[in-house]
Protein backbone atom coordinates (compact mmCIF):
# COMPACT_ATOMS: atom_id res chain seq x y z
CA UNK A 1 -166.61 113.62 -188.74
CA UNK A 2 -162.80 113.04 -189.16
CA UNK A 3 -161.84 112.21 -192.40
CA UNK A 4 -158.60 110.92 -193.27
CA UNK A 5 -156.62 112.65 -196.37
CA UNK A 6 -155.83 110.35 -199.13
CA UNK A 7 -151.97 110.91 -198.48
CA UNK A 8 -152.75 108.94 -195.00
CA UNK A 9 -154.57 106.13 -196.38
CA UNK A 10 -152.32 105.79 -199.76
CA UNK A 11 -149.67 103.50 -197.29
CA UNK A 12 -152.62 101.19 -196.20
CA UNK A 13 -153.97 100.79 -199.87
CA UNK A 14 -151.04 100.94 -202.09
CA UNK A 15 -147.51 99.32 -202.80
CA UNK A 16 -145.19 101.92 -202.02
CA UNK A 17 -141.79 103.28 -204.19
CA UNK A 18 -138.66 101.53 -203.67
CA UNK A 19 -136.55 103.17 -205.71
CA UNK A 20 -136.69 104.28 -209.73
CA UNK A 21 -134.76 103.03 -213.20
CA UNK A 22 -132.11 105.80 -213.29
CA UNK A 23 -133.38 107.83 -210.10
CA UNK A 24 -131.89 111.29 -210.27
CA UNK A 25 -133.76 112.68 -206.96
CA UNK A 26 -131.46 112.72 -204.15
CA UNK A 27 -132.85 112.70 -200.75
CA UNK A 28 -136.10 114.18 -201.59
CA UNK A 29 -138.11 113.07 -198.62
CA UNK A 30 -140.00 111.21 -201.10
CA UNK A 31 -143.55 109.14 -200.18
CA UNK A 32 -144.78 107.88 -203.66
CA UNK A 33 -147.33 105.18 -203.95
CA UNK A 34 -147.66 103.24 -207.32
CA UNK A 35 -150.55 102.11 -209.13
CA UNK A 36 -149.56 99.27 -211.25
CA UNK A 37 -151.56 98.39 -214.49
CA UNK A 38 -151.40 95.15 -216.62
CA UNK A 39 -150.54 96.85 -219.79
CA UNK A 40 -147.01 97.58 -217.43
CA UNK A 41 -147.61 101.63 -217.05
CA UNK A 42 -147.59 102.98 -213.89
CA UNK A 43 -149.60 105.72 -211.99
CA UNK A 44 -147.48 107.41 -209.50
CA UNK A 45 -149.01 109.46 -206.33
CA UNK A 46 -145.91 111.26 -205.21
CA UNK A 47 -145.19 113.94 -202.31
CA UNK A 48 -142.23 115.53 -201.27
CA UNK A 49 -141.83 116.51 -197.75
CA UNK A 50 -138.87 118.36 -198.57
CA UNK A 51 -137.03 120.04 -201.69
CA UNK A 52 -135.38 118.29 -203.93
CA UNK A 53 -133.54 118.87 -207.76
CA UNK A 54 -132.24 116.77 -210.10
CA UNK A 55 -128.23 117.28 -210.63
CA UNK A 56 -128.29 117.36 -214.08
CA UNK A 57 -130.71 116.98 -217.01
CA UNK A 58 -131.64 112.83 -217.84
CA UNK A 59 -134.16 111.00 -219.80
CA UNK A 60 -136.39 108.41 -219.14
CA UNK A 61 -137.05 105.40 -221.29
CA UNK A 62 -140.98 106.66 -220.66
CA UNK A 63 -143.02 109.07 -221.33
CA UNK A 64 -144.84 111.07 -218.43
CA UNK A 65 -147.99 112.79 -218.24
CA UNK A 66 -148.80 114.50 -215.09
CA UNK A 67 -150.75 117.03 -212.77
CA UNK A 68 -149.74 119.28 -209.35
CA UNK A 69 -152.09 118.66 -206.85
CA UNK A 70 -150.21 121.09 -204.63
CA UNK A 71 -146.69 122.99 -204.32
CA UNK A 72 -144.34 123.95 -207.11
CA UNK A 73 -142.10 122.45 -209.16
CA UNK A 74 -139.59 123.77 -211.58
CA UNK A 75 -139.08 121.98 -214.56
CA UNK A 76 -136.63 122.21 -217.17
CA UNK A 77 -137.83 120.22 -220.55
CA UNK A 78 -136.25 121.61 -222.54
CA UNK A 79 -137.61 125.43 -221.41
CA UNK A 80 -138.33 126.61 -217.75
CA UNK A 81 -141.89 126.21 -216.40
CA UNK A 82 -142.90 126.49 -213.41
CA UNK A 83 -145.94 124.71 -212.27
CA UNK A 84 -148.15 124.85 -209.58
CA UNK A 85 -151.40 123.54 -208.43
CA UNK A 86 -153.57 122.46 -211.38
CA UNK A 87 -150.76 122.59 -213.80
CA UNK A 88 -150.29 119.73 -216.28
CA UNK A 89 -146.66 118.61 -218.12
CA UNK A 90 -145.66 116.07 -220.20
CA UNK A 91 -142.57 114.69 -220.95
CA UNK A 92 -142.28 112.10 -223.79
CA UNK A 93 -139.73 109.22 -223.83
CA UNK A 94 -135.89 110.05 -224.45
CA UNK A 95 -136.45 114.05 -223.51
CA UNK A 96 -133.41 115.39 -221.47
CA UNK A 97 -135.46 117.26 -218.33
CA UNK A 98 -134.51 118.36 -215.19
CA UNK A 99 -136.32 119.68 -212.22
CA UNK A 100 -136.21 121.17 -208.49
CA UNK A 101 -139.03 120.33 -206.33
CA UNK A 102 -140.33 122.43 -203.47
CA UNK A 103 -141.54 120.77 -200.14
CA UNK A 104 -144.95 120.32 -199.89
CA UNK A 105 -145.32 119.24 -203.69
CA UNK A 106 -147.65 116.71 -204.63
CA UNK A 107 -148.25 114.98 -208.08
CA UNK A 108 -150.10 112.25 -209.60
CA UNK A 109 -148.29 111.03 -212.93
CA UNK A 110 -148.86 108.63 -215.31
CA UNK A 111 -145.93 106.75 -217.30
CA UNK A 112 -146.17 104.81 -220.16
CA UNK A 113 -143.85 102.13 -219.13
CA UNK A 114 -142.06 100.87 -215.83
CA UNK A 115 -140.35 103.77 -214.06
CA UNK A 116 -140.16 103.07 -210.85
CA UNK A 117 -139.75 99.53 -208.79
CA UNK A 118 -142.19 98.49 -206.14
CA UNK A 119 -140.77 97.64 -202.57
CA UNK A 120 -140.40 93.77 -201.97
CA UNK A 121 -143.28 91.72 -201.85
CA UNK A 122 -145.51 94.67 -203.57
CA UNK A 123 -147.70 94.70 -206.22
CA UNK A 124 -149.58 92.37 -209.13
């Protein structure tokens, strides 16, 4: 049997990312799907098909829980980790991070308020 990976079904399933309050990823060959919920956080399914890094460190008016599913990301918040498959982070709300992402990485995170916006005609 043929089974399809999540990351091929996410698209028929889920609203996908349109863009993000205060995006600092540039051209990060970015697929994310988002998982709205009524209490207005958002689960995020995220993979990068290429590297990526953020410019310069920001903040989010979230906080961020998440876990690798695959690849390696850097992240800067506010000492260097680097995490890889199985590795957890959290950033809370107002924290300056930054980050470079390797291609191939894959994430699911969880954010305690809107973060990113849904393309047009998406979600609840």
């Amino acid at each position: 049997m043929n089974m399809k990976s999540l990351y091929d079904i996410f698209p028929e399933l889920l609203p996908a990312l349109s863009g993000s309050r205060g995006g600092v990823l540039h051209d990060s060959g970015l697929n994310a799907w988002i998982i709205p919920m009524e209490n207005g956080w958002q689960i995020a399914i995220m993979h990068f098909t290429k590297g990526s890094t953020s410019d310069k460190s920001h903040v989010n008016d979230c906080s961020q829980w998440g876990v690798v599913l695959d690849g390696e990301m850097v992240l800067w918040s506010p000492r260097k980790r680097v995490l890889k498959k199985g590795d957890t982070f959290f950033i809370s709300k107002g924290t300056p991070h930054r980050v470079i992402v390797r291609a191939g990485y894959k994430d699911i995170t969880i954010f305690d308020g809107q973060r990113y916006i849904l393309k047009q005609g998406q979600g609840p």
